[in-house]
PDB file of N, CA and C in Angstrom:
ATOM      1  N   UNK A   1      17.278 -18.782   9.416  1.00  0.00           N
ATOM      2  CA  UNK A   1      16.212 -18.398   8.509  1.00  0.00           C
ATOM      3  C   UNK A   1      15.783 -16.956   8.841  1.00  0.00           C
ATOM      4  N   UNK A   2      15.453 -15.956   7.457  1.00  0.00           N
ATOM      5  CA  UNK A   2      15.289 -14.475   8.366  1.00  0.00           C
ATOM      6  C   UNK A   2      13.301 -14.656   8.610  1.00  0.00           C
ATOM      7  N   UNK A   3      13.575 -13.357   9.821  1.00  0.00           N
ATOM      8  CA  UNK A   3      12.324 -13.650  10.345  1.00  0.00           C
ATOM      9  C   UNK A   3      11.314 -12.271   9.375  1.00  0.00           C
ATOM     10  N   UNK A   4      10.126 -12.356   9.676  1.00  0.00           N
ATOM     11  CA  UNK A   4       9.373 -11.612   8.773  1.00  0.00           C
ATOM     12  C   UNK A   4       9.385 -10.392   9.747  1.00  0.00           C
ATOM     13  N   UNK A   5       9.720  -9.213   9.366  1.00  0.00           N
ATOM     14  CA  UNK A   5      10.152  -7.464   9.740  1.00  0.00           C
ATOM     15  C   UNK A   5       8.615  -7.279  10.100  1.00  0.00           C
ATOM     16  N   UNK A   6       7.397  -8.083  10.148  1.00  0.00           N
ATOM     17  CA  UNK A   6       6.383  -7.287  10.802  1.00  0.00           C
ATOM     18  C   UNK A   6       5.818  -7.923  11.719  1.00  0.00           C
ATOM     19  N   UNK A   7       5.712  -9.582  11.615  1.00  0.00           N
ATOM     20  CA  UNK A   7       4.995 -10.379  12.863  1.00  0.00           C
ATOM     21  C   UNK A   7       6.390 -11.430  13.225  1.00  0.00           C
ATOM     22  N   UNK A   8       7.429 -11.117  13.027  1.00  0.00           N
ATOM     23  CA  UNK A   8       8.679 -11.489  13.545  1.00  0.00           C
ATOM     24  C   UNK A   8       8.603 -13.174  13.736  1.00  0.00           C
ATOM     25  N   UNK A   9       7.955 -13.758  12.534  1.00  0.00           N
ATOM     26  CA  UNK A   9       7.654 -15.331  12.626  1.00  0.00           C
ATOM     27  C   UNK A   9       9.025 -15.607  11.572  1.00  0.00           C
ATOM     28  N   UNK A  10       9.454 -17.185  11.729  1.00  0.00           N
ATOM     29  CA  UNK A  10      10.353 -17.458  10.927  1.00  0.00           C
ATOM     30  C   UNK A  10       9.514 -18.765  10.147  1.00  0.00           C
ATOM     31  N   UNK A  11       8.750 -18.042   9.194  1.00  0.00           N
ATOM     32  CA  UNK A  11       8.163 -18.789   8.328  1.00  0.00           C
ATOM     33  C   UNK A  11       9.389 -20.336   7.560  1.00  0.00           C
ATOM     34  N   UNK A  12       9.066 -20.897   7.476  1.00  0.00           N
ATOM     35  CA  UNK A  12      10.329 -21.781   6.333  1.00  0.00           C
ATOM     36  C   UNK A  12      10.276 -21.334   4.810  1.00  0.00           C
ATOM     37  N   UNK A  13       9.059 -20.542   4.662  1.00  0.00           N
ATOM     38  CA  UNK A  13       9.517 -20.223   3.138  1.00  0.00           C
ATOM     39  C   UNK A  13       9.091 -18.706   2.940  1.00  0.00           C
ATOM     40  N   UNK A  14      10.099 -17.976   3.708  1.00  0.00           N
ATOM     41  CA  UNK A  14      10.021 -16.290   3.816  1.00  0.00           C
ATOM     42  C   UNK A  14       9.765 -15.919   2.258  1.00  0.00           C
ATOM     43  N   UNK A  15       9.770 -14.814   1.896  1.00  0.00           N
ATOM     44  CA  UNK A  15       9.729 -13.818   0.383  1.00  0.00           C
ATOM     45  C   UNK A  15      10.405 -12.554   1.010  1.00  0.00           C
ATOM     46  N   UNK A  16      11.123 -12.181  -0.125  1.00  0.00           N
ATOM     47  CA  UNK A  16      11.915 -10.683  -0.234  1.00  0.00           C
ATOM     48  C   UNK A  16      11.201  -9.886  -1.537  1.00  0.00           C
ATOM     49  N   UNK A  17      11.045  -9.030  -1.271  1.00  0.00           N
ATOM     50  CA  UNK A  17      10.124  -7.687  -1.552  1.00  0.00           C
ATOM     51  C   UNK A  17      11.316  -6.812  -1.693  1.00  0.00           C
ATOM     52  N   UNK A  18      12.002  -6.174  -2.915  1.00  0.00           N
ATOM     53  CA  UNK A  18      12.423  -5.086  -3.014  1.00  0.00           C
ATOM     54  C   UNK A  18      12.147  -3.918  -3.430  1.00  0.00           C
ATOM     55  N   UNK A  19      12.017  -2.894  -2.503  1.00  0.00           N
ATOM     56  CA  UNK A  19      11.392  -1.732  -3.105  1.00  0.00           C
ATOM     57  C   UNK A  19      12.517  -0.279  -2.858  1.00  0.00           C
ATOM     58  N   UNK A  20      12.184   0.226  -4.077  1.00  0.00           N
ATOM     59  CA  UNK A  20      13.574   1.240  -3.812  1.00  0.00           C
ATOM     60  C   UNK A  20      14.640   0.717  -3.791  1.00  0.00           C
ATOM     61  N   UNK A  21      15.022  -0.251  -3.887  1.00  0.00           N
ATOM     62  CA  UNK A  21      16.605  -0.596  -3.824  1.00  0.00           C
ATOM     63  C   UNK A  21      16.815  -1.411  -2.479  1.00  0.00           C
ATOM     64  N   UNK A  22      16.097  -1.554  -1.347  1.00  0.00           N
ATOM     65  CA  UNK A  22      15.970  -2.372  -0.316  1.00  0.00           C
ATOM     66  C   UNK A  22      14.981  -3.287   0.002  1.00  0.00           C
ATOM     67  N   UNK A  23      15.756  -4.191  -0.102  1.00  0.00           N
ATOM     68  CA  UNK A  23      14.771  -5.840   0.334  1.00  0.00           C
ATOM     69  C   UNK A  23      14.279  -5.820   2.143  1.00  0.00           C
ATOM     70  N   UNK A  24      13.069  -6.572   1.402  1.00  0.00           N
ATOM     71  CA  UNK A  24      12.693  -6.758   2.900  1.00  0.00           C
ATOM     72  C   UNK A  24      11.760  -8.048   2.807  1.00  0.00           C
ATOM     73  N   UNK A  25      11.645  -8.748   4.531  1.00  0.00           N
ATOM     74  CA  UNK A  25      11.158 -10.189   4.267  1.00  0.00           C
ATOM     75  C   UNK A  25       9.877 -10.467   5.199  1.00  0.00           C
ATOM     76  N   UNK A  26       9.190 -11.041   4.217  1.00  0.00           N
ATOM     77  CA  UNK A  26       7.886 -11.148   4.996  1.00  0.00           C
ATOM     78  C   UNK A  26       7.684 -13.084   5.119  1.00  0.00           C
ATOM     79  N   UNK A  27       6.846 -12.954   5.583  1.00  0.00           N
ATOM     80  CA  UNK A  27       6.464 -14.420   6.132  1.00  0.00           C
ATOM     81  C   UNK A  27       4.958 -14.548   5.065  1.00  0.00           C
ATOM     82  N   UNK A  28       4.544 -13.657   4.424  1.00  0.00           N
ATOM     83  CA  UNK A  28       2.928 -13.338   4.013  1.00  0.00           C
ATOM     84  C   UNK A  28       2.771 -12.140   3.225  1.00  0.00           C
ATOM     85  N   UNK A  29       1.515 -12.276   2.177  1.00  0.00           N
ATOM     86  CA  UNK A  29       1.192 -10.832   1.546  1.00  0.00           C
ATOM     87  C   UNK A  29       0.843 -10.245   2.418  1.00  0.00           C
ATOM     88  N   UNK A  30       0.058 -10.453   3.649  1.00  0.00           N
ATOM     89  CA  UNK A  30      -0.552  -9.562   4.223  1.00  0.00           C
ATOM     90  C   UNK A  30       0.524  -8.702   5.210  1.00  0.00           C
ATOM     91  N   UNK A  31       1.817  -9.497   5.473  1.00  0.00           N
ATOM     92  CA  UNK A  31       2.971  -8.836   6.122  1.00  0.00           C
ATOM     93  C   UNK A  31       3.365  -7.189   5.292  1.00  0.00           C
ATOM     94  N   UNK A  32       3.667  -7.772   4.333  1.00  0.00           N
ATOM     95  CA  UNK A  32       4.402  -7.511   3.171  1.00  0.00           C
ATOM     96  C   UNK A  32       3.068  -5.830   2.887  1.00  0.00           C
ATOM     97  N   UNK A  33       1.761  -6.020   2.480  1.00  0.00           N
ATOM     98  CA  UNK A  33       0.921  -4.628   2.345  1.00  0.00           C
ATOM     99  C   UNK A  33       1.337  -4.107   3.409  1.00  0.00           C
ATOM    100  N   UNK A  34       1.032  -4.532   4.997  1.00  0.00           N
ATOM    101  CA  UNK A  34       0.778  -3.746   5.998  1.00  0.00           C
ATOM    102  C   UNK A  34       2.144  -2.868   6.275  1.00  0.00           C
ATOM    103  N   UNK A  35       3.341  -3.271   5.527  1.00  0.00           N
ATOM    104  CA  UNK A  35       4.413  -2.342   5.611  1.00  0.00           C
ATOM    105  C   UNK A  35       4.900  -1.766   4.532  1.00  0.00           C
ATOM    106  N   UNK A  36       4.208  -2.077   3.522  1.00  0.00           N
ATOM    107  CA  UNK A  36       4.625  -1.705   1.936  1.00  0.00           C
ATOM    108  C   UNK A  36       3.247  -0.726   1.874  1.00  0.00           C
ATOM    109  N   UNK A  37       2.381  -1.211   1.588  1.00  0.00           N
ATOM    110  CA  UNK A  37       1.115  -0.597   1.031  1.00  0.00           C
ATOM    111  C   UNK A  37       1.162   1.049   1.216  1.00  0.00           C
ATOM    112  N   UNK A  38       1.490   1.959   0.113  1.00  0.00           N
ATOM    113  CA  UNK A  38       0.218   3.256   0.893  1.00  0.00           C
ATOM    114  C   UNK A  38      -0.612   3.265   1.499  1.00  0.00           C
ATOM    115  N   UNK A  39      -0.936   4.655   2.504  1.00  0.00           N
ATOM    116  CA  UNK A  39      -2.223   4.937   2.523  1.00  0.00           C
ATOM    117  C   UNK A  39      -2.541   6.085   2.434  1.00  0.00           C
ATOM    118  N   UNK A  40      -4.126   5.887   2.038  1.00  0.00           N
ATOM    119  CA  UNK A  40      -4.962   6.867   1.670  1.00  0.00           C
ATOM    120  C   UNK A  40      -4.467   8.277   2.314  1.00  0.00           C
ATOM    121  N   UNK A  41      -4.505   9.305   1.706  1.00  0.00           N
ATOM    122  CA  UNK A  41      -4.127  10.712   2.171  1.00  0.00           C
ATOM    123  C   UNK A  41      -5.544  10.870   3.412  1.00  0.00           C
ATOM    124  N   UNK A  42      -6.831  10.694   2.686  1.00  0.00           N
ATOM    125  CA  UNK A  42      -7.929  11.302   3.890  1.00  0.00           C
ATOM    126  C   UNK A  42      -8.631  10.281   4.536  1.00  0.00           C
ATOM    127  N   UNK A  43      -8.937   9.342   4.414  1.00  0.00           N
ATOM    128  CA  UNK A  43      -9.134   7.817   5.185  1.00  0.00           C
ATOM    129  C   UNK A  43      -8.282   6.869   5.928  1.00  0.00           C
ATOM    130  N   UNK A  44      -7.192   6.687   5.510  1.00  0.00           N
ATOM    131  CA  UNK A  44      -6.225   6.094   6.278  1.00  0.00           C
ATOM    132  C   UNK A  44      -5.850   4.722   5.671  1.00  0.00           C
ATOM    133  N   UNK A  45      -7.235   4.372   4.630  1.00  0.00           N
ATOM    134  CA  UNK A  45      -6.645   2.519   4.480  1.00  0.00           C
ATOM    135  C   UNK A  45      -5.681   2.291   3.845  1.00  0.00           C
ATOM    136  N   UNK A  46      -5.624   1.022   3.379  1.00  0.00           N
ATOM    137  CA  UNK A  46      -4.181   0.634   2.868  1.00  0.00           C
ATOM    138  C   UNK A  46      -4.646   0.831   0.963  1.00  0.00           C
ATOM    139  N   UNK A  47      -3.739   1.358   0.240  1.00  0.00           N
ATOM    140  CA  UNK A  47      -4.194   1.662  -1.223  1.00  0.00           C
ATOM    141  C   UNK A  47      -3.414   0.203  -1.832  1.00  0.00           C
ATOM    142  N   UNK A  48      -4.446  -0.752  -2.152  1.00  0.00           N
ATOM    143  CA  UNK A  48      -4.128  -2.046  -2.454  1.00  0.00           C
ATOM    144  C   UNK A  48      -3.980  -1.638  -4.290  1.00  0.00           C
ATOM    145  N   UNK A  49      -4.493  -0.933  -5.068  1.00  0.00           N
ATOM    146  CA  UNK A  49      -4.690  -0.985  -6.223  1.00  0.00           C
ATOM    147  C   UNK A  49      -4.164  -0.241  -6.753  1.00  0.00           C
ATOM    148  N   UNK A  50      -4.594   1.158  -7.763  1.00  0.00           N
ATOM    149  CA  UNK A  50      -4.025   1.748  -8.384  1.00  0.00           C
ATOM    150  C   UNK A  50      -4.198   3.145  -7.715  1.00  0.00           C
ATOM    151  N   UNK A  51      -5.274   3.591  -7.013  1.00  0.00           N
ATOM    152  CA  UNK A  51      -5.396   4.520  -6.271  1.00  0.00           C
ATOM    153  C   UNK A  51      -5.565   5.361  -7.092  1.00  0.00           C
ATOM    154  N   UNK A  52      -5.842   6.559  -6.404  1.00  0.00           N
ATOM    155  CA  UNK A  52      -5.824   7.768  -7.136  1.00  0.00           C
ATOM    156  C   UNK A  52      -5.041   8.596  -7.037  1.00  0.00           C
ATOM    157  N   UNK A  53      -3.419   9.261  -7.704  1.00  0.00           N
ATOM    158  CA  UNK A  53      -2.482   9.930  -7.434  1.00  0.00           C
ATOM    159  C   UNK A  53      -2.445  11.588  -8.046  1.00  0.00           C
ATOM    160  N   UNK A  54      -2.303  12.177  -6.871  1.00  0.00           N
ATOM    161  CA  UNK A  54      -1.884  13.747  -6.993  1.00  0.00           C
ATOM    162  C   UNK A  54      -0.200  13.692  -7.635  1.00  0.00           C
ATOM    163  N   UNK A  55       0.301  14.650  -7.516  1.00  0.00           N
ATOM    164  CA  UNK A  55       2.094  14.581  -7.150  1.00  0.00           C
ATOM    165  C   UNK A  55       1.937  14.570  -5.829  1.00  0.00           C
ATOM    166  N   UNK A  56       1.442  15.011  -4.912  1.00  0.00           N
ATOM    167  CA  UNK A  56       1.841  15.170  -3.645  1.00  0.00           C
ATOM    168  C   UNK A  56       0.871  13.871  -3.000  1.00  0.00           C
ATOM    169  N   UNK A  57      -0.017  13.310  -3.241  1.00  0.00           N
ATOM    170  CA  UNK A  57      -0.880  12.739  -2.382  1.00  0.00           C
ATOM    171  C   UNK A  57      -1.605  11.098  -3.372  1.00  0.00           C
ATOM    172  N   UNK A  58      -1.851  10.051  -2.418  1.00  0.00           N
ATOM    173  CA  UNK A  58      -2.493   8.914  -3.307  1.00  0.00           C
ATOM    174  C   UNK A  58      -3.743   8.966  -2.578  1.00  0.00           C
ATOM    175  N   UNK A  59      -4.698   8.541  -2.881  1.00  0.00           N
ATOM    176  CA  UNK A  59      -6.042   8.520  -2.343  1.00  0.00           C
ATOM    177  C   UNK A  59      -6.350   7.053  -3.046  1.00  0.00           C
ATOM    178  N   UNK A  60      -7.325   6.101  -1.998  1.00  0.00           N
ATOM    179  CA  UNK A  60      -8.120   5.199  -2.424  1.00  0.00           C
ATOM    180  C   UNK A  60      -9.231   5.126  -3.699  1.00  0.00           C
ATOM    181  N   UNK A  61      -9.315   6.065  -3.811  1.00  0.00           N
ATOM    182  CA  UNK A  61     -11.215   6.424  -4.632  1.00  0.00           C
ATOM    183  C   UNK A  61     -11.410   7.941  -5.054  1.00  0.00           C
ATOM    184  N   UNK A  62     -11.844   7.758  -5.816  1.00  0.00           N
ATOM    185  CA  UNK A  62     -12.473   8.722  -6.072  1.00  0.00           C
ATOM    186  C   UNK A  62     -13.164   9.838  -4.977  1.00  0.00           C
ATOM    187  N   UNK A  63     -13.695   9.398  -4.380  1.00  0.00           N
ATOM    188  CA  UNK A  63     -14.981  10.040  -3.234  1.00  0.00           C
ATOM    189  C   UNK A  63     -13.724  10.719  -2.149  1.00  0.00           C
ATOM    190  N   UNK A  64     -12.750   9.625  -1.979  1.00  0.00           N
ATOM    191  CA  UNK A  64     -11.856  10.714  -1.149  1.00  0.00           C
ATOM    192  C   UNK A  64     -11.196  11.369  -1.387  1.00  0.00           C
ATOM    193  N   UNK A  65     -10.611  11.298  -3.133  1.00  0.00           N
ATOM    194  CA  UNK A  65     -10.293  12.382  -3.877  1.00  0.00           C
ATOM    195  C   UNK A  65     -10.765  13.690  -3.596  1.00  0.00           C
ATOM    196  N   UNK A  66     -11.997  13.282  -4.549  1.00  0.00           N
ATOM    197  CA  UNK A  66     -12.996  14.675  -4.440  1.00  0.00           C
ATOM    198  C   UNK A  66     -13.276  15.285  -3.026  1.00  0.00           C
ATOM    199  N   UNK A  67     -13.323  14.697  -1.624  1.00  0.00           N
ATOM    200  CA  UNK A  67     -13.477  15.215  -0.579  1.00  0.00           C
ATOM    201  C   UNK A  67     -12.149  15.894  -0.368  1.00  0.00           C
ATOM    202  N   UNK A  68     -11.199  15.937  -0.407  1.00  0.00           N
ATOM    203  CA  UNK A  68      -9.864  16.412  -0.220  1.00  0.00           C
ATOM    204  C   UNK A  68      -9.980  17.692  -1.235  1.00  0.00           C
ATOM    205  N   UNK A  69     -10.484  17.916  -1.847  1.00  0.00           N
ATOM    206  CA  UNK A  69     -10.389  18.945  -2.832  1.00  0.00           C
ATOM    207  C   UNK A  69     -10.099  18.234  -4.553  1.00  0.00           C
ATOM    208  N   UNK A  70      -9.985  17.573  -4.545  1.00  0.00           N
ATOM    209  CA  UNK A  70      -9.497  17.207  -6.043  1.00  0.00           C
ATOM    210  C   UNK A  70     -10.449  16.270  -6.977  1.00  0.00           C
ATOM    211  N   UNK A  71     -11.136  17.851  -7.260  1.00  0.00           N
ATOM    212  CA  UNK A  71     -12.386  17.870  -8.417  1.00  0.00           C
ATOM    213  C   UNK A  71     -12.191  16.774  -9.356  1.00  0.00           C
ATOM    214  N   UNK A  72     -11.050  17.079 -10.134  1.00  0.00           N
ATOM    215  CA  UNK A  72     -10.685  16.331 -11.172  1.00  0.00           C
ATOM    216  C   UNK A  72     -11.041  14.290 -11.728  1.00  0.00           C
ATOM    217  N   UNK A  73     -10.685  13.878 -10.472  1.00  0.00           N
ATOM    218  CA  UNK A  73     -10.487  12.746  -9.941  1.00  0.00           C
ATOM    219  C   UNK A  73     -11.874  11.704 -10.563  1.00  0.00           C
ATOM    220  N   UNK A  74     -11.806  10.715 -11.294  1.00  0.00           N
ATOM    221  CA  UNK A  74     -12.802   9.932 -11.402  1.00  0.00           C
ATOM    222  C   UNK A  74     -12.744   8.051 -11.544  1.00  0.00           C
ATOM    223  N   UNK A  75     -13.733   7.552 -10.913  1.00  0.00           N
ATOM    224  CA  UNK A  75     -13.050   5.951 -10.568  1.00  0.00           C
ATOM    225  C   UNK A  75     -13.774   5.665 -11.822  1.00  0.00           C
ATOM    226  N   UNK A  76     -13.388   4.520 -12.204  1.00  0.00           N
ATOM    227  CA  UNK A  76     -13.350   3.517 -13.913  1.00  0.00           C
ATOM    228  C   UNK A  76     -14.757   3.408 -13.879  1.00  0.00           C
ATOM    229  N   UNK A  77     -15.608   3.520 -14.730  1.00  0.00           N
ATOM    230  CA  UNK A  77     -16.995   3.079 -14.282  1.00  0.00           C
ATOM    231  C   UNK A  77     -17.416   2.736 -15.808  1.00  0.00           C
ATOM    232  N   UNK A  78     -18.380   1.720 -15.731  1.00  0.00           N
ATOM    233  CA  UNK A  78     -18.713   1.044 -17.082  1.00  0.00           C
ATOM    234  C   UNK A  78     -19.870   1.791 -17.756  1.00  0.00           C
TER     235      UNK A  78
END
């Protein structure tokens, strides 16, 4: 059975994740973000959603957008 590439458990019912053209196997979503997920260009967390994308850079939010320099940037607001 393959083991999961981040907490090296051999779950009985692994998942394959292909990204780019290479599979990879987790035991869990939470396996699976902590080696897939972006992160934030100026905070560090993991960008679970849609983020906020430069060409060069993804940011979580807005707020760390705009702290990085990128005026532009605004989160969905009702």
């Amino acid at each position: 059975m393959p083991r999961c590439e981040v907490c090296d458990n051999d779950y009985d019912t692994p998942m394959e994740v292909t990204l780019e053209g290479r599979t990879h196997v987790f035991d869990c979503f939470e396996c699976a973000i902590h080696a897939l997920a972006p992160t934030c260009e100026r905070c560090g967390c993991r960008v679970l959603g849609h983020g906020i994308g430069t060409p060069n850079s993804i940011y979580c939010c807005a707020h760390c957008a705009h702290e990085a320099g990128v005026r532009a940037a605004r989160d969905h607001v009702y």
